[in-house]
N, C-alpha and C. Protein backbone atom coordinates (compact mmCIF):
# COMPACT_ATOMS: atom_id res chain seq x y z
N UNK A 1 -47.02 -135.36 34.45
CA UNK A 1 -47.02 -134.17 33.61
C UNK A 1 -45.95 -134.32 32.55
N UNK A 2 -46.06 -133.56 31.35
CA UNK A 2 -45.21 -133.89 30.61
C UNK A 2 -45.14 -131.81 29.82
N UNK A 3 -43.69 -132.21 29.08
CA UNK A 3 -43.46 -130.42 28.82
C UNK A 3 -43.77 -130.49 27.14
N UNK A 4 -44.41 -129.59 26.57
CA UNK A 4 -44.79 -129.78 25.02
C UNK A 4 -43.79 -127.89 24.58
N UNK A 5 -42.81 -128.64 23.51
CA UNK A 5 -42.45 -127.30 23.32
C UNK A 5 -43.24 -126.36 21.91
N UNK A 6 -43.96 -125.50 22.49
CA UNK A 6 -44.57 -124.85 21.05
C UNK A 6 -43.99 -123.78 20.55
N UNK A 7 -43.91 -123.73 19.29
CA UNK A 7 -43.27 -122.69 18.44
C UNK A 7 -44.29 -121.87 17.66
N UNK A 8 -44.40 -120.28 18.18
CA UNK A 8 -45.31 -119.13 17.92
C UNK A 8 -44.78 -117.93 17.74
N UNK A 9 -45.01 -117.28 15.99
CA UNK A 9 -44.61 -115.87 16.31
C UNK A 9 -42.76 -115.76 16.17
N UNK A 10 -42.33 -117.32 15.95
CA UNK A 10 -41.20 -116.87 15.87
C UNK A 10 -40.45 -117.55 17.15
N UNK A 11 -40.75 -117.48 18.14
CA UNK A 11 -40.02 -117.91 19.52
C UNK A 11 -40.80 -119.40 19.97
N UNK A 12 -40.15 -119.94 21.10
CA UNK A 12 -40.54 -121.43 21.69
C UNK A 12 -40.57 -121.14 22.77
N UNK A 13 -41.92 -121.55 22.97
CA UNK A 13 -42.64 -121.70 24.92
C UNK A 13 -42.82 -123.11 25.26
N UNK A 14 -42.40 -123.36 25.96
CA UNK A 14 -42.25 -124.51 26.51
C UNK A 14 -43.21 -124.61 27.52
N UNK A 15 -44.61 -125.28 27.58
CA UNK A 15 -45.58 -125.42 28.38
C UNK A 15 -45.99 -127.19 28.60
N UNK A 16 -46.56 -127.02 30.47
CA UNK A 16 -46.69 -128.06 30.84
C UNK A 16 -48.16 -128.58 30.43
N UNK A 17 -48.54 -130.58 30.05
CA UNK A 17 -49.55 -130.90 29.90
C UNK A 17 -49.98 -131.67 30.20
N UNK A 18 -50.74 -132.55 30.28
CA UNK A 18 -51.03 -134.23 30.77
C UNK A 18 -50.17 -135.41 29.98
N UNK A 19 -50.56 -136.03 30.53
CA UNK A 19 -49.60 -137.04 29.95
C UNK A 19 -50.60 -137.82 28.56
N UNK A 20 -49.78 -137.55 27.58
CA UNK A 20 -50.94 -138.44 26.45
C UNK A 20 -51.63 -137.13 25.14
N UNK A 21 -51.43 -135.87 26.22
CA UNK A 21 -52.25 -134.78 25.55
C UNK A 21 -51.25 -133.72 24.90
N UNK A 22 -49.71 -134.19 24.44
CA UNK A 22 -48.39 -133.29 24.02
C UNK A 22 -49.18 -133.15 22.39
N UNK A 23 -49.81 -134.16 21.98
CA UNK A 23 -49.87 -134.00 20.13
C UNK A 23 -51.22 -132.89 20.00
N UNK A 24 -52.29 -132.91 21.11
CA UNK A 24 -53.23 -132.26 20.94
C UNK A 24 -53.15 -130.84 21.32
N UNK A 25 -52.10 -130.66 22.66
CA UNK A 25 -51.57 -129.21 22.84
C UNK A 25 -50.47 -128.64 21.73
N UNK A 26 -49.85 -129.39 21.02
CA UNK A 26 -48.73 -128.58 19.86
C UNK A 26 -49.64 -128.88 18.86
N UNK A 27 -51.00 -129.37 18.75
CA UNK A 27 -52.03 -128.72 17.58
C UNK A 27 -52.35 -127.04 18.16
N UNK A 28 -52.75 -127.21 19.28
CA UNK A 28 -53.38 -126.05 19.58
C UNK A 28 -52.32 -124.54 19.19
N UNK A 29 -50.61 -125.28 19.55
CA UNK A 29 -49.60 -123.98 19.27
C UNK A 29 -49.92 -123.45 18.09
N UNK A 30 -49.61 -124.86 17.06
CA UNK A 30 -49.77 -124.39 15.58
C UNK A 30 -51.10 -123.87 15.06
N UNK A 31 -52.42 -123.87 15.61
CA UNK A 31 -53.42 -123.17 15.23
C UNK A 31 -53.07 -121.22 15.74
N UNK A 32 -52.54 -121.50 16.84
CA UNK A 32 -52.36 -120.04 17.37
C UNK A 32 -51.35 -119.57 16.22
N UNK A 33 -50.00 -119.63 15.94
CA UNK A 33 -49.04 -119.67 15.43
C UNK A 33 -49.54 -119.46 13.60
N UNK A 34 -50.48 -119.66 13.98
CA UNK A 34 -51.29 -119.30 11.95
C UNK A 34 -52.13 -118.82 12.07
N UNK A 35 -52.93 -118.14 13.28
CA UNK A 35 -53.41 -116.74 13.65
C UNK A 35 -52.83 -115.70 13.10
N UNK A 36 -51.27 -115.91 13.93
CA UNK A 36 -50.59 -115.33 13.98
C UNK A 36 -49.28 -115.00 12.39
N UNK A 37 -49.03 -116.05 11.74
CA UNK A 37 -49.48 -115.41 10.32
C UNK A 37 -49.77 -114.89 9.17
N UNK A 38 -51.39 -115.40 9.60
CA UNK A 38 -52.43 -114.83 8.48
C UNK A 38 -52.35 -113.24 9.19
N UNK A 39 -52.14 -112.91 10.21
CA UNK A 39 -51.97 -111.89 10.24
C UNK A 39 -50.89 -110.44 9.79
N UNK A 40 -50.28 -110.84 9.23
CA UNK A 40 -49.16 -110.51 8.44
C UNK A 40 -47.71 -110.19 9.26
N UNK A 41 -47.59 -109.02 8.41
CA UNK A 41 -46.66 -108.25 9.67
C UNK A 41 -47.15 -107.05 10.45
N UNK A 42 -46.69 -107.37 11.88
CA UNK A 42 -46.84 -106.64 12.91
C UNK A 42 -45.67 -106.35 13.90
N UNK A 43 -44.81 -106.26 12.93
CA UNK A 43 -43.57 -105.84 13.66
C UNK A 43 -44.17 -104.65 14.49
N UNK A 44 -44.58 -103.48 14.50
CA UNK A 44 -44.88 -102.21 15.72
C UNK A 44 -45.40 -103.09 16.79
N UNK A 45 -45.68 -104.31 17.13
CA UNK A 45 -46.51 -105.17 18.11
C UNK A 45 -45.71 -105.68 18.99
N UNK A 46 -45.92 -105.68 20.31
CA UNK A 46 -45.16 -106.34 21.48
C UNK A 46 -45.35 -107.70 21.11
N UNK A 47 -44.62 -108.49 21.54
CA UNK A 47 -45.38 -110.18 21.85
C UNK A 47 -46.77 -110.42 22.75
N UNK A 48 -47.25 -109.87 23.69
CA UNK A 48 -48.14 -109.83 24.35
C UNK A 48 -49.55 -109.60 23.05
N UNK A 49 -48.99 -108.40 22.56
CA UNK A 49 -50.55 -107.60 21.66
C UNK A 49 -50.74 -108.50 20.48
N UNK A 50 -49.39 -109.19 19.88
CA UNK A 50 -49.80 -110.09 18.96
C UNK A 50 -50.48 -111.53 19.56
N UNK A 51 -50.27 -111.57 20.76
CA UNK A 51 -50.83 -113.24 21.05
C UNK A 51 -52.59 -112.97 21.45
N UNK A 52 -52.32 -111.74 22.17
CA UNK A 52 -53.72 -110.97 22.19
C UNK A 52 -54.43 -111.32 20.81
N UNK A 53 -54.20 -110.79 20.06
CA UNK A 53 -54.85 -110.60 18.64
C UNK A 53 -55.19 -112.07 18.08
N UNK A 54 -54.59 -112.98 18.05
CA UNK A 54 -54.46 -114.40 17.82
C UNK A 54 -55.22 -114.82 18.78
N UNK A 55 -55.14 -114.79 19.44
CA UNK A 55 -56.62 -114.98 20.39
C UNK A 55 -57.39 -114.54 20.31
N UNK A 56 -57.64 -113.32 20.31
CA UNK A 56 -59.11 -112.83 19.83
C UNK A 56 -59.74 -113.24 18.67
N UNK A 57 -59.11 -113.58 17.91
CA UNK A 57 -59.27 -114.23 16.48
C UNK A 57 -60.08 -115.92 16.59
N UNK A 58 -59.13 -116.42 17.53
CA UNK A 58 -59.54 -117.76 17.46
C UNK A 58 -60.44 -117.76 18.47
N UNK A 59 -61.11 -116.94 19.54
CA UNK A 59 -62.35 -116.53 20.25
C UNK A 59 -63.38 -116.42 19.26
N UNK A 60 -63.28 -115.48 18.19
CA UNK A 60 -64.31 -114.94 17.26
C UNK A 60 -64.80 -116.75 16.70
N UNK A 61 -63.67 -117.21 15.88
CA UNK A 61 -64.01 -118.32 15.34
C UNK A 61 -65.06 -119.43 16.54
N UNK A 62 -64.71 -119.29 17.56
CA UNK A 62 -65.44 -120.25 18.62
C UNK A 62 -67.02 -120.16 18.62
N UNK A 63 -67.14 -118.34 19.00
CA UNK A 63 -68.37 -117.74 19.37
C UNK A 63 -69.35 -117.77 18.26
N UNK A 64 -68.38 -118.14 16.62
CA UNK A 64 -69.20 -117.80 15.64
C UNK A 64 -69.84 -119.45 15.18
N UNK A 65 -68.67 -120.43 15.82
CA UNK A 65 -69.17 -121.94 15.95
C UNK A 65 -70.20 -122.63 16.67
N UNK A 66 -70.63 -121.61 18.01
CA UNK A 66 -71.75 -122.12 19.01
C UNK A 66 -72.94 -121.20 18.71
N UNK A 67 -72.53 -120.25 17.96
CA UNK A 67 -74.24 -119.58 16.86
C UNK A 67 -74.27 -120.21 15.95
N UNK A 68 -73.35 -121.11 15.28
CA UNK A 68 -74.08 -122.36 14.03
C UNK A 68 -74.35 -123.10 14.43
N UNK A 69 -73.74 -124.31 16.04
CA UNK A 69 -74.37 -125.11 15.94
C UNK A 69 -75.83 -125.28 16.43
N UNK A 70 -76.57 -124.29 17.52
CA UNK A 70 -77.90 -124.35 17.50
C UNK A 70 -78.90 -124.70 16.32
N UNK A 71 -78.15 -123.85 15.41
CA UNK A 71 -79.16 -123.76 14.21
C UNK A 71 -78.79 -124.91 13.45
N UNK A 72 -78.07 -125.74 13.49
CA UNK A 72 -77.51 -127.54 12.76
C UNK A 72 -78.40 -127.74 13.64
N UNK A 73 -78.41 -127.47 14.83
CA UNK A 73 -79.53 -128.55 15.57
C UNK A 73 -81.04 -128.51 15.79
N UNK A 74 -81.11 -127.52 15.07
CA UNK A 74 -82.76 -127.10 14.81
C UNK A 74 -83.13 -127.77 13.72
N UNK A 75 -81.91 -127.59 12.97
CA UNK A 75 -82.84 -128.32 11.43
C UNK A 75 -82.51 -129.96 11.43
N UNK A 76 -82.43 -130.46 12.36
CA UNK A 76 -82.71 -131.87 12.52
C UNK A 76 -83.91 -132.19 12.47
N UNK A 77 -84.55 -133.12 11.71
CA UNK A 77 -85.63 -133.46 11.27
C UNK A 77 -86.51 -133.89 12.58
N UNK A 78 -87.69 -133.54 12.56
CA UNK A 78 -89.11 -133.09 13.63
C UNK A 78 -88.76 -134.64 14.25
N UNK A 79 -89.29 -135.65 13.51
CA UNK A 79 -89.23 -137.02 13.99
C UNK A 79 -87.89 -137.42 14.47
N UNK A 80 -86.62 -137.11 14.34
CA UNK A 80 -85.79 -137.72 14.74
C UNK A 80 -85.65 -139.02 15.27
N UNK A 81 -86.23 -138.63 16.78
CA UNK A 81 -86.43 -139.46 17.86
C UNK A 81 -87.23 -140.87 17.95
N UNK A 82 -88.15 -140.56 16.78
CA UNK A 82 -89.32 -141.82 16.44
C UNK A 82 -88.39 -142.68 15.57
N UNK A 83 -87.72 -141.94 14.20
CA UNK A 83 -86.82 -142.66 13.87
C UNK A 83 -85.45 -143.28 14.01
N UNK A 84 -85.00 -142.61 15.19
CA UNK A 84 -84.17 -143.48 16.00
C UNK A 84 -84.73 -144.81 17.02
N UNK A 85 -86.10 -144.62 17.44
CA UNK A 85 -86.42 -145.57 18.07
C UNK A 85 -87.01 -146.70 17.28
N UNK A 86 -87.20 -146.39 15.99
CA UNK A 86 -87.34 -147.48 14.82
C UNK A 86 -86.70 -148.53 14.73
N UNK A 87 -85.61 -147.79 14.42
CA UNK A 87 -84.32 -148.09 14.02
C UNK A 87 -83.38 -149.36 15.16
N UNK A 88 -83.69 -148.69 16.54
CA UNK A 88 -83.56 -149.49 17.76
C UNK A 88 -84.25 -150.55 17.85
N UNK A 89 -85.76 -150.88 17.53
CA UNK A 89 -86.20 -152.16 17.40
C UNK A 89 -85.72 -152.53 16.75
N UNK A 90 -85.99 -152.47 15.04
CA UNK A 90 -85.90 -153.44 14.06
C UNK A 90 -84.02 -153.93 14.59
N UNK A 91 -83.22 -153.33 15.25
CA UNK A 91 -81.88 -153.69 15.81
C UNK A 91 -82.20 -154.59 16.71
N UNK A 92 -82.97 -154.58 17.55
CA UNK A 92 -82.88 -155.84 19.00
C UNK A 92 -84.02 -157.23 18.10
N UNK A 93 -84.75 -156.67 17.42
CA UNK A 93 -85.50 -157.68 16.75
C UNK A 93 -84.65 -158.26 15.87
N UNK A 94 -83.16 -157.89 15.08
CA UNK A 94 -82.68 -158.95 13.82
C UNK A 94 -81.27 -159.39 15.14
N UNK A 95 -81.06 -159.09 16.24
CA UNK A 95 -80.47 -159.41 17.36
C UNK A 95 -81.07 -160.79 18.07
N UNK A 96 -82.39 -160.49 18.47
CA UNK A 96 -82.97 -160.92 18.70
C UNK A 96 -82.96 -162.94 17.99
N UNK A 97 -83.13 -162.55 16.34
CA UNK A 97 -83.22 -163.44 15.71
C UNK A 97 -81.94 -164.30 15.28
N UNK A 98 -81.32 -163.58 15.54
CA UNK A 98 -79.77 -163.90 15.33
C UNK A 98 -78.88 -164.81 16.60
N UNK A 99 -79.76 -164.64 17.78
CA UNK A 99 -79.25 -165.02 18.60
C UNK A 99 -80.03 -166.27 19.02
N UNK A 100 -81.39 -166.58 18.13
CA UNK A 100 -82.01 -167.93 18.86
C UNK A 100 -81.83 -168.89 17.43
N UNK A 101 -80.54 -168.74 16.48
CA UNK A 101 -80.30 -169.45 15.59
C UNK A 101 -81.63 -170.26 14.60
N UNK A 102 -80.98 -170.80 13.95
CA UNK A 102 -81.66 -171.80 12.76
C UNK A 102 -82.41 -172.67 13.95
N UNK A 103 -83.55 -172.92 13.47
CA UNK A 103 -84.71 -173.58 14.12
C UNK A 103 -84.21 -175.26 13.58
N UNK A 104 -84.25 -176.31 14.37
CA UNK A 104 -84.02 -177.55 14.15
C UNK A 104 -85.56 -177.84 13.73
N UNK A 105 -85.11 -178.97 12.68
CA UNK A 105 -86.73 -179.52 12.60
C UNK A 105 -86.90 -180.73 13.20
């Protein structure tokens, strides 16, 4: 385990992570931490209601990412699949040719 210190809102939490995963969890602080902000000032706000809010925020962004990507994946073209399997021969066929070299005469 390893400790990643993130800075949010002003203060530093010091949270535990895997080992390898410190640069991808102090991305995650600084995405919260610019929730937090674009949200201006909220001084009347506990720390709790602002991290609340910053979360709910970056929830919205998620929920509004897995209703686009269905529809990216609808408009993938009908054939796809035929033309990926095209694509896969003419690959094992110049493989193919590549691997039984120049013909001796």
């Amino acid at each position: 385990m390893s400790n990643v210190t993130l800075h949010i809102g002003g203060r530093s939490f010091i949270v535990a992570c895997a080992e390898g995963e410190e640069d991808h969890v102090a991305g995650l602080g600084r995405m919260i931490d610019g929730k937090l902000a674009a949200m201006g000032d909220m001084s009347g706000q506990n720390e709790a209601r602002m991290l609340l809010f910053a979360a709910l925020l970056l929830a919205d962004e998620v929920h509004e990412a897995q209703i686009r990507a269905p529809a990216a994946a609808a408009a993938a073209p009908a054939d796809l699949a035929d033309r990926l399997d095209t694509i896969a021969a003419r690959l094992e066929n110049l493989a193919d040719s590549l691997e039984s070299g120049p013909v001796s005469p």
